[in-house]
PDB file of N, CA and C in Angstrom:
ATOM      1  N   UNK A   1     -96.296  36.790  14.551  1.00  0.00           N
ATOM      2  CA  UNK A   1     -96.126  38.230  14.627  1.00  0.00           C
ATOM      3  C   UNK A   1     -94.645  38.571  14.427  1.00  0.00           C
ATOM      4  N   UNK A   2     -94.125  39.127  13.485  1.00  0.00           N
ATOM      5  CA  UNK A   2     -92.912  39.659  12.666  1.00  0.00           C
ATOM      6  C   UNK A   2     -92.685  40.617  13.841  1.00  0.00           C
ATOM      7  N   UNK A   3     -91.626  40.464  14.502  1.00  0.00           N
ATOM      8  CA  UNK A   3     -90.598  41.511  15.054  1.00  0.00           C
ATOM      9  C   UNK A   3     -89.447  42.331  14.377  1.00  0.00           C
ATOM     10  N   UNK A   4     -89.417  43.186  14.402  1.00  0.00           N
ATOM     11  CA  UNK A   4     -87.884  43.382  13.229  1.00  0.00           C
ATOM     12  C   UNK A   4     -87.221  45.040  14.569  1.00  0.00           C
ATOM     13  N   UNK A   5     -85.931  44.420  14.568  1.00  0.00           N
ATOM     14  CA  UNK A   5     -84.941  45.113  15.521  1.00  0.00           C
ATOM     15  C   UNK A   5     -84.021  46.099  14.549  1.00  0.00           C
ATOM     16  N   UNK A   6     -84.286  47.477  14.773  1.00  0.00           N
ATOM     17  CA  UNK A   6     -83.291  48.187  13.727  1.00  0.00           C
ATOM     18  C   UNK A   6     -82.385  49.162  14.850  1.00  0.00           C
ATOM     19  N   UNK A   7     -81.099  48.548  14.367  1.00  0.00           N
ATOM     20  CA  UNK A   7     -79.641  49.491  15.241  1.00  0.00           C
ATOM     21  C   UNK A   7     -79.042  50.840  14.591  1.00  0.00           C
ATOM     22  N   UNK A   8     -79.323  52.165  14.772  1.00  0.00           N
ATOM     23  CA  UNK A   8     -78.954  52.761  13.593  1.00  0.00           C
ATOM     24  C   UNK A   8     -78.393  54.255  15.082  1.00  0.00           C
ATOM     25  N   UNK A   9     -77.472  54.636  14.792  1.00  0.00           N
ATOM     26  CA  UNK A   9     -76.960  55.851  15.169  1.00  0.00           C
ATOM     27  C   UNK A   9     -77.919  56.715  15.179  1.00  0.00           C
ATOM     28  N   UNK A  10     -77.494  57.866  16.666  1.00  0.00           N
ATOM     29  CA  UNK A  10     -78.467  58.479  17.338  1.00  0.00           C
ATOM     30  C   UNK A  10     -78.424  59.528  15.904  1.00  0.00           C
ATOM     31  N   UNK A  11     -79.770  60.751  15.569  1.00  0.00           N
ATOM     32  CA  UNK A  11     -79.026  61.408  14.809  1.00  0.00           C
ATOM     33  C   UNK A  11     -80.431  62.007  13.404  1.00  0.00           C
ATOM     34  N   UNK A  12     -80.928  60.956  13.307  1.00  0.00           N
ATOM     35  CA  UNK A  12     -82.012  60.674  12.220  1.00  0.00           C
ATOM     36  C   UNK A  12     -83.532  61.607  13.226  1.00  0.00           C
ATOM     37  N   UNK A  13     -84.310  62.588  12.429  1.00  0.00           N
ATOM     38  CA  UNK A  13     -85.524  63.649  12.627  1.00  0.00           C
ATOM     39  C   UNK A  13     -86.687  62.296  12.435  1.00  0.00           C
ATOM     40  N   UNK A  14     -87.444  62.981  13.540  1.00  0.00           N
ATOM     41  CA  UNK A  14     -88.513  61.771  13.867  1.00  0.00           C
ATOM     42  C   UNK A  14     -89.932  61.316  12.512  1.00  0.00           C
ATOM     43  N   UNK A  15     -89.474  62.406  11.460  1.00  0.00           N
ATOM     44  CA  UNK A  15     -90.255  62.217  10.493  1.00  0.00           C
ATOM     45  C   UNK A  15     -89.414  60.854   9.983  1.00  0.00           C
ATOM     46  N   UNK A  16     -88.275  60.685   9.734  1.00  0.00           N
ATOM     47  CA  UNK A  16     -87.092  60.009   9.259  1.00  0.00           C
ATOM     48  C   UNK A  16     -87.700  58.577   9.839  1.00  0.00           C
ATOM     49  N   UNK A  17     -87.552  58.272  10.794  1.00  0.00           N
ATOM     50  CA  UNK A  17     -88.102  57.411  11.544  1.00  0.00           C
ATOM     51  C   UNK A  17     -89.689  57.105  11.329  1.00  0.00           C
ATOM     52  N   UNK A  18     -90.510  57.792  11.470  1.00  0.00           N
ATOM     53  CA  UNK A  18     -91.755  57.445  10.714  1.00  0.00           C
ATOM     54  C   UNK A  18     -91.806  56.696   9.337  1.00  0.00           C
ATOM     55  N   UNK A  19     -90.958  57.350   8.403  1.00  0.00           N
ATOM     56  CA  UNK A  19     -90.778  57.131   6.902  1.00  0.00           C
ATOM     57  C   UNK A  19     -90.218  55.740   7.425  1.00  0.00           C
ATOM     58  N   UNK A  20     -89.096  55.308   7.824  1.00  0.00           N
ATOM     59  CA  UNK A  20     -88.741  54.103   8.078  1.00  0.00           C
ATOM     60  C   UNK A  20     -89.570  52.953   8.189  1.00  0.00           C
ATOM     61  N   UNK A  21     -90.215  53.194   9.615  1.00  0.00           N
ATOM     62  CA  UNK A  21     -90.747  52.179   9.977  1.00  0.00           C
ATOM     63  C   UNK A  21     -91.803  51.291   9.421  1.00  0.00           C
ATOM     64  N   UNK A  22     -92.385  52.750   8.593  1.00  0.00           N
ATOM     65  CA  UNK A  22     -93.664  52.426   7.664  1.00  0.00           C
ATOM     66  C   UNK A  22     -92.900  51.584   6.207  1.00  0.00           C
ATOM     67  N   UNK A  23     -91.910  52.189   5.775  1.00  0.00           N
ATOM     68  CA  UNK A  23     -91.671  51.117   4.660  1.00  0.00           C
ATOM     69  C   UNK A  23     -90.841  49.604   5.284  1.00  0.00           C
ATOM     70  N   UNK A  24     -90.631  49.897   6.412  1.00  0.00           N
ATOM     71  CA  UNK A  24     -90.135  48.164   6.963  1.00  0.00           C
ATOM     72  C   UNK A  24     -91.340  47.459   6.888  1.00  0.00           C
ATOM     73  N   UNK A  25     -92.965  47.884   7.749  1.00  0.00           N
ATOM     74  CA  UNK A  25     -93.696  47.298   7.705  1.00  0.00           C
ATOM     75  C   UNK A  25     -94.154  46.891   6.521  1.00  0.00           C
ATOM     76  N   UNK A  26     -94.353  47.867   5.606  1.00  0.00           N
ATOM     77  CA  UNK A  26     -94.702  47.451   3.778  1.00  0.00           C
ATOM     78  C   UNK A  26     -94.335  46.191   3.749  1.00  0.00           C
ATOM     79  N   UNK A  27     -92.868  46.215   3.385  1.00  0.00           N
ATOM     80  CA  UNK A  27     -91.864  45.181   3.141  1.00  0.00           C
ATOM     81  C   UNK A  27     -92.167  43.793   3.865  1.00  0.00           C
ATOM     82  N   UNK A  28     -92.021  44.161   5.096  1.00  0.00           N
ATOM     83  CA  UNK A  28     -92.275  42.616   5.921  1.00  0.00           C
ATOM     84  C   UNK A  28     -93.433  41.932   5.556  1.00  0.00           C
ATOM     85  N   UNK A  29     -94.898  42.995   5.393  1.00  0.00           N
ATOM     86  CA  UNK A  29     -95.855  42.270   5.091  1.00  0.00           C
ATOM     87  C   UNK A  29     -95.796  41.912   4.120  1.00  0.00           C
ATOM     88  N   UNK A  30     -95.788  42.558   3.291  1.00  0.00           N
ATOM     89  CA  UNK A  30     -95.672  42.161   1.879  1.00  0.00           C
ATOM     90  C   UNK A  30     -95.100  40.719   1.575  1.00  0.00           C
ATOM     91  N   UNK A  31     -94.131  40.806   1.905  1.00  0.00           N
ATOM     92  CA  UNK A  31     -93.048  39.470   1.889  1.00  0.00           C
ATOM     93  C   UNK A  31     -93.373  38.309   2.364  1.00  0.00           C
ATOM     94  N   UNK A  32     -93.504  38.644   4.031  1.00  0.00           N
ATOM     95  CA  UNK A  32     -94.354  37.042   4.695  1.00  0.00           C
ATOM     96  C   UNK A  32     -95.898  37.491   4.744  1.00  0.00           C
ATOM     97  N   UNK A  33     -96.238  38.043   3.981  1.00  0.00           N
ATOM     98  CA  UNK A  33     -97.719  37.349   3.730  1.00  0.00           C
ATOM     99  C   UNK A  33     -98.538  37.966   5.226  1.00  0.00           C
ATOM    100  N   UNK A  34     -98.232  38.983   5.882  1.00  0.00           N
ATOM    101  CA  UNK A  34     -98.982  39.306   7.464  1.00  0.00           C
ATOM    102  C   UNK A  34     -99.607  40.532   7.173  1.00  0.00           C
ATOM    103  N   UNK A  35    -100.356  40.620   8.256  1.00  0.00           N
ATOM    104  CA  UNK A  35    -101.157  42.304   8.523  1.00  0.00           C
ATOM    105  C   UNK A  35    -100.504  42.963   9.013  1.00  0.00           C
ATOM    106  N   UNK A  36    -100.206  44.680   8.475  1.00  0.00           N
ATOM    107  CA  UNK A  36     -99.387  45.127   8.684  1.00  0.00           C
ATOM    108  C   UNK A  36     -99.373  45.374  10.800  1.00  0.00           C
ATOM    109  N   UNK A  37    -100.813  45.656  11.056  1.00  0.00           N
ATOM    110  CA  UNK A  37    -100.776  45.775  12.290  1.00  0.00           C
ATOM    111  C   UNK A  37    -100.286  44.990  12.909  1.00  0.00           C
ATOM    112  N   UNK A  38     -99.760  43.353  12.677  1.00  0.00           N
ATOM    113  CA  UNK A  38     -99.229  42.720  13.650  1.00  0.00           C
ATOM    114  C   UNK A  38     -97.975  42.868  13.412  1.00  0.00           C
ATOM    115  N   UNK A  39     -97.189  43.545  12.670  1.00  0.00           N
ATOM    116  CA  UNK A  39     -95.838  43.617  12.855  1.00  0.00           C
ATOM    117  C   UNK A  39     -95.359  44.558  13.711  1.00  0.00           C
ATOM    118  N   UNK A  40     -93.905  44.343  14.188  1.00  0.00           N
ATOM    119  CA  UNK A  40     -93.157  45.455  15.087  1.00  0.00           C
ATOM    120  C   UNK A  40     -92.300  45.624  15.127  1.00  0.00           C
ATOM    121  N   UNK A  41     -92.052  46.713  14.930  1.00  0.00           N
ATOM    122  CA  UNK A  41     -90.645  47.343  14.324  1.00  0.00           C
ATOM    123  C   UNK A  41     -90.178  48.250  15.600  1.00  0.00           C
ATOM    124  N   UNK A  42     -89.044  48.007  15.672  1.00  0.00           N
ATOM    125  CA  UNK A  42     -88.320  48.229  17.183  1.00  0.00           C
ATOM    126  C   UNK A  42     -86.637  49.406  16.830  1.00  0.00           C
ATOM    127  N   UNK A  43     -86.801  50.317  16.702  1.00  0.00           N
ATOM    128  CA  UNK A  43     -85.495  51.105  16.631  1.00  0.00           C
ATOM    129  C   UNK A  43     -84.963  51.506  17.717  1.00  0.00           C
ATOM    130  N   UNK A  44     -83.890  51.092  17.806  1.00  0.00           N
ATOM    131  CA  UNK A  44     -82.588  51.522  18.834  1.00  0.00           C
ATOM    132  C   UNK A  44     -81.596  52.130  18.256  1.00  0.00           C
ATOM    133  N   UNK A  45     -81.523  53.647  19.229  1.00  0.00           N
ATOM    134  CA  UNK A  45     -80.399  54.315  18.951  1.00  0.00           C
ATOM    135  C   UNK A  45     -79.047  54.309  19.238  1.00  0.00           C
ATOM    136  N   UNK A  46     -78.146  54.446  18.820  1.00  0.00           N
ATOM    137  CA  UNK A  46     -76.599  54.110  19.828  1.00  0.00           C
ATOM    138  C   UNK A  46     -76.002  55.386  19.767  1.00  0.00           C
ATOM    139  N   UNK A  47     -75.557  55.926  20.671  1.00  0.00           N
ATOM    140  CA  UNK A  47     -74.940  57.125  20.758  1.00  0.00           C
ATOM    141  C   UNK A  47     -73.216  56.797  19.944  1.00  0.00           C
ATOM    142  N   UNK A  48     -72.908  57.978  19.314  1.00  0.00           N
ATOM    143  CA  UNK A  48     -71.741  57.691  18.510  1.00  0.00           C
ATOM    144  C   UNK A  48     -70.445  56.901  19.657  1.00  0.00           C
ATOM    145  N   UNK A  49     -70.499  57.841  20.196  1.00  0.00           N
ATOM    146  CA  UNK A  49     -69.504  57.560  22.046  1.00  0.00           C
ATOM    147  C   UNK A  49     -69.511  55.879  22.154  1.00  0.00           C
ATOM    148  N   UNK A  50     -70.842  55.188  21.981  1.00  0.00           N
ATOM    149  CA  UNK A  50     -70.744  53.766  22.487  1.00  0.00           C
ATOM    150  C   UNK A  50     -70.556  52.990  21.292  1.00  0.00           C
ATOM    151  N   UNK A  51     -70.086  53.211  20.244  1.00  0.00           N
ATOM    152  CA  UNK A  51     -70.001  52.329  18.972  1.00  0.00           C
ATOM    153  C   UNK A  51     -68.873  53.050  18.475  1.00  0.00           C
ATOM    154  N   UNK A  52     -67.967  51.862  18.349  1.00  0.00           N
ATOM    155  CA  UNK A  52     -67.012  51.958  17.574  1.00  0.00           C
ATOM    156  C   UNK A  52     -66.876  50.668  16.674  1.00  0.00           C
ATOM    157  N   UNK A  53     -65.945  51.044  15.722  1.00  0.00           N
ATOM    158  CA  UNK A  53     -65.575  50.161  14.444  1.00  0.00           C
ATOM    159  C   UNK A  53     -63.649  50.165  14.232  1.00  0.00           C
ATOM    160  N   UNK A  54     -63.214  48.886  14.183  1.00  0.00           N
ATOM    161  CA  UNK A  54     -62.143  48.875  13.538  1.00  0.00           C
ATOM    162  C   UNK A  54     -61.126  49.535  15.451  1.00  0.00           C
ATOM    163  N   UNK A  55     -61.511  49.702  16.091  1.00  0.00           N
ATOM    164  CA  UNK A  55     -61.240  49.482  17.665  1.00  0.00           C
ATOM    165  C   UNK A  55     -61.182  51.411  17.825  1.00  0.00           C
ATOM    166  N   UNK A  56     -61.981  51.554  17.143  1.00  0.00           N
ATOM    167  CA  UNK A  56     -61.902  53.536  17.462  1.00  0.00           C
ATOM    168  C   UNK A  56     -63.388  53.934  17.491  1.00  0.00           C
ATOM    169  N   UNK A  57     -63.749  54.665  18.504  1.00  0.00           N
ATOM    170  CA  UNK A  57     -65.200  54.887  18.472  1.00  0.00           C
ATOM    171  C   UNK A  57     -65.527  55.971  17.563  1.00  0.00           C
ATOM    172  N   UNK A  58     -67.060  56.136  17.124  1.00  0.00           N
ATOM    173  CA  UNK A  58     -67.306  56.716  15.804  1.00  0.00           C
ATOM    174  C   UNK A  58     -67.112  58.201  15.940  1.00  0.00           C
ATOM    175  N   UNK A  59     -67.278  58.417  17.288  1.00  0.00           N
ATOM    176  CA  UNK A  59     -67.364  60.087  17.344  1.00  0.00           C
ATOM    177  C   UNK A  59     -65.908  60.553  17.482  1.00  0.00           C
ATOM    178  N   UNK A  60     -64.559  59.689  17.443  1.00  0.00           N
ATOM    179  CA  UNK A  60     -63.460  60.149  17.300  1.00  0.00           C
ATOM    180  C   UNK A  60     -63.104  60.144  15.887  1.00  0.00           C
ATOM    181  N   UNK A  61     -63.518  58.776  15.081  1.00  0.00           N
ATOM    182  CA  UNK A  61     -63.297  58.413  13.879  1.00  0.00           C
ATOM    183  C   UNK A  61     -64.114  59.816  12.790  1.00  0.00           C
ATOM    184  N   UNK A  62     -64.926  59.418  13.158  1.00  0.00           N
ATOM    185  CA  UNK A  62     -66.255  60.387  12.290  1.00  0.00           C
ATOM    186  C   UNK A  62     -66.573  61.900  12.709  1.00  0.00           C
ATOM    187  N   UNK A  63     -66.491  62.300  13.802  1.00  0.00           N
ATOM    188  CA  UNK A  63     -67.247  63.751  14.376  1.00  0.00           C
ATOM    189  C   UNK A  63     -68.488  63.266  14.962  1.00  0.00           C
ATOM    190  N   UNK A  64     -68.795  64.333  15.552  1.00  0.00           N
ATOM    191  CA  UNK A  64     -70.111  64.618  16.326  1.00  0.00           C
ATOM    192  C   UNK A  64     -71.379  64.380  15.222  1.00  0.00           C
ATOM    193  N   UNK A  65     -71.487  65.207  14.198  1.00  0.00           N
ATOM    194  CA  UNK A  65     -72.271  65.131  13.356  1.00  0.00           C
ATOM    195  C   UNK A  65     -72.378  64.331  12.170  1.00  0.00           C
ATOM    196  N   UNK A  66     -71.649  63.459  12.036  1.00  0.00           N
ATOM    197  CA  UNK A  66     -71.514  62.300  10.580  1.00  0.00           C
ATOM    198  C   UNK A  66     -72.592  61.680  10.841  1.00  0.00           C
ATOM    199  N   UNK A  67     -73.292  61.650   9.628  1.00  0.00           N
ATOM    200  CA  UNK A  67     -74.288  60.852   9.080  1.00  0.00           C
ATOM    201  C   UNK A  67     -75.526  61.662   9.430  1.00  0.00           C
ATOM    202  N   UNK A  68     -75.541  62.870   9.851  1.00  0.00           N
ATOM    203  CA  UNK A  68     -76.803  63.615  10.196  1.00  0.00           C
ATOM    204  C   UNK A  68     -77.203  64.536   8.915  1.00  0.00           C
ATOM    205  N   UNK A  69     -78.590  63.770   8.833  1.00  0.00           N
ATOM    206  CA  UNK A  69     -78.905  64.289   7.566  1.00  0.00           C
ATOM    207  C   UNK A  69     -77.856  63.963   6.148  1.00  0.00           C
ATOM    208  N   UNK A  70     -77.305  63.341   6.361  1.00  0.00           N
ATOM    209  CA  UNK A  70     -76.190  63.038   5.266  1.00  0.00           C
ATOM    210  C   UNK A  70     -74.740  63.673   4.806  1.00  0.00           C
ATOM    211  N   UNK A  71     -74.343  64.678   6.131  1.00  0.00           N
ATOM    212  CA  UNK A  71     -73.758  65.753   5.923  1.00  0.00           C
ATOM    213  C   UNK A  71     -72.419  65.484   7.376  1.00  0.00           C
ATOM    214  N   UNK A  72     -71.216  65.666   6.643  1.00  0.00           N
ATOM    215  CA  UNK A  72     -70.243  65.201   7.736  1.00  0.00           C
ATOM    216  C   UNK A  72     -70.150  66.660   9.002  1.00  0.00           C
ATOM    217  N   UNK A  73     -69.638  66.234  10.083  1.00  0.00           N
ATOM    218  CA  UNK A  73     -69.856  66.934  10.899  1.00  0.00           C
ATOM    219  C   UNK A  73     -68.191  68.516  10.493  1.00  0.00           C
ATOM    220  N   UNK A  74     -68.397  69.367  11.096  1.00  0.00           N
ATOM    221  CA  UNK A  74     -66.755  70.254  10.730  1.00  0.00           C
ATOM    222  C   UNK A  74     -65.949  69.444  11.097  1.00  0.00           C
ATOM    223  N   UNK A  75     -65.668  68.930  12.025  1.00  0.00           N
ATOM    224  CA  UNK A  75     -64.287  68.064  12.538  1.00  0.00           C
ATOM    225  C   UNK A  75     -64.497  67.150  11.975  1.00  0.00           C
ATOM    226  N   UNK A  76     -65.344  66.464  11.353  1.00  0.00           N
ATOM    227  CA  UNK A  76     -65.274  64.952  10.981  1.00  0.00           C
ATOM    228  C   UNK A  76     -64.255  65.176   9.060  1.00  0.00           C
ATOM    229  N   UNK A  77     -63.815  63.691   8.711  1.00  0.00           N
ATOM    230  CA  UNK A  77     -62.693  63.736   7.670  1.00  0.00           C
ATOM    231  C   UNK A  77     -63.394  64.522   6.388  1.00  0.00           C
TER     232      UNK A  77
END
């Protein structure tokens, strides 16, 4: 039974996440050969605040709103 762990910033509309999960499962089955029902796909959100990159966290680096919907936040660069 295929587990698959996805880390992705808080931020993404729960249709977004549907669309996801369903083409991870495609993929996995497809690939190793399984039923899609036994796979599991596991998303975790990280709030911008607890992830940083390069030693600056994202919501100082980036704004509040970067990466939502694809569109930088006003304060962000």
């Amino acid at each position: 039974m295929p587990i698959v762990n996805i880390r992705m910033a808080k931020g993404r509309s729960l249709d977004q996440k549907r669309r996801l999960v369903k083409a991870v499962t495609d993929a996995v089955a497809r690939t190793v050969d399984s039923r899609p029902e036994w796979i599991t796909v596991l998303v975790e959100e990280l709030d911008r605040q607890n992830w940083a990159t390069g030693g600056e966290l994202h919501i100082d680096k980036f704004g509040t709103g970067y990466g939502t919907n694809g569109r930088l936040d006003e304060d962000g660069p």
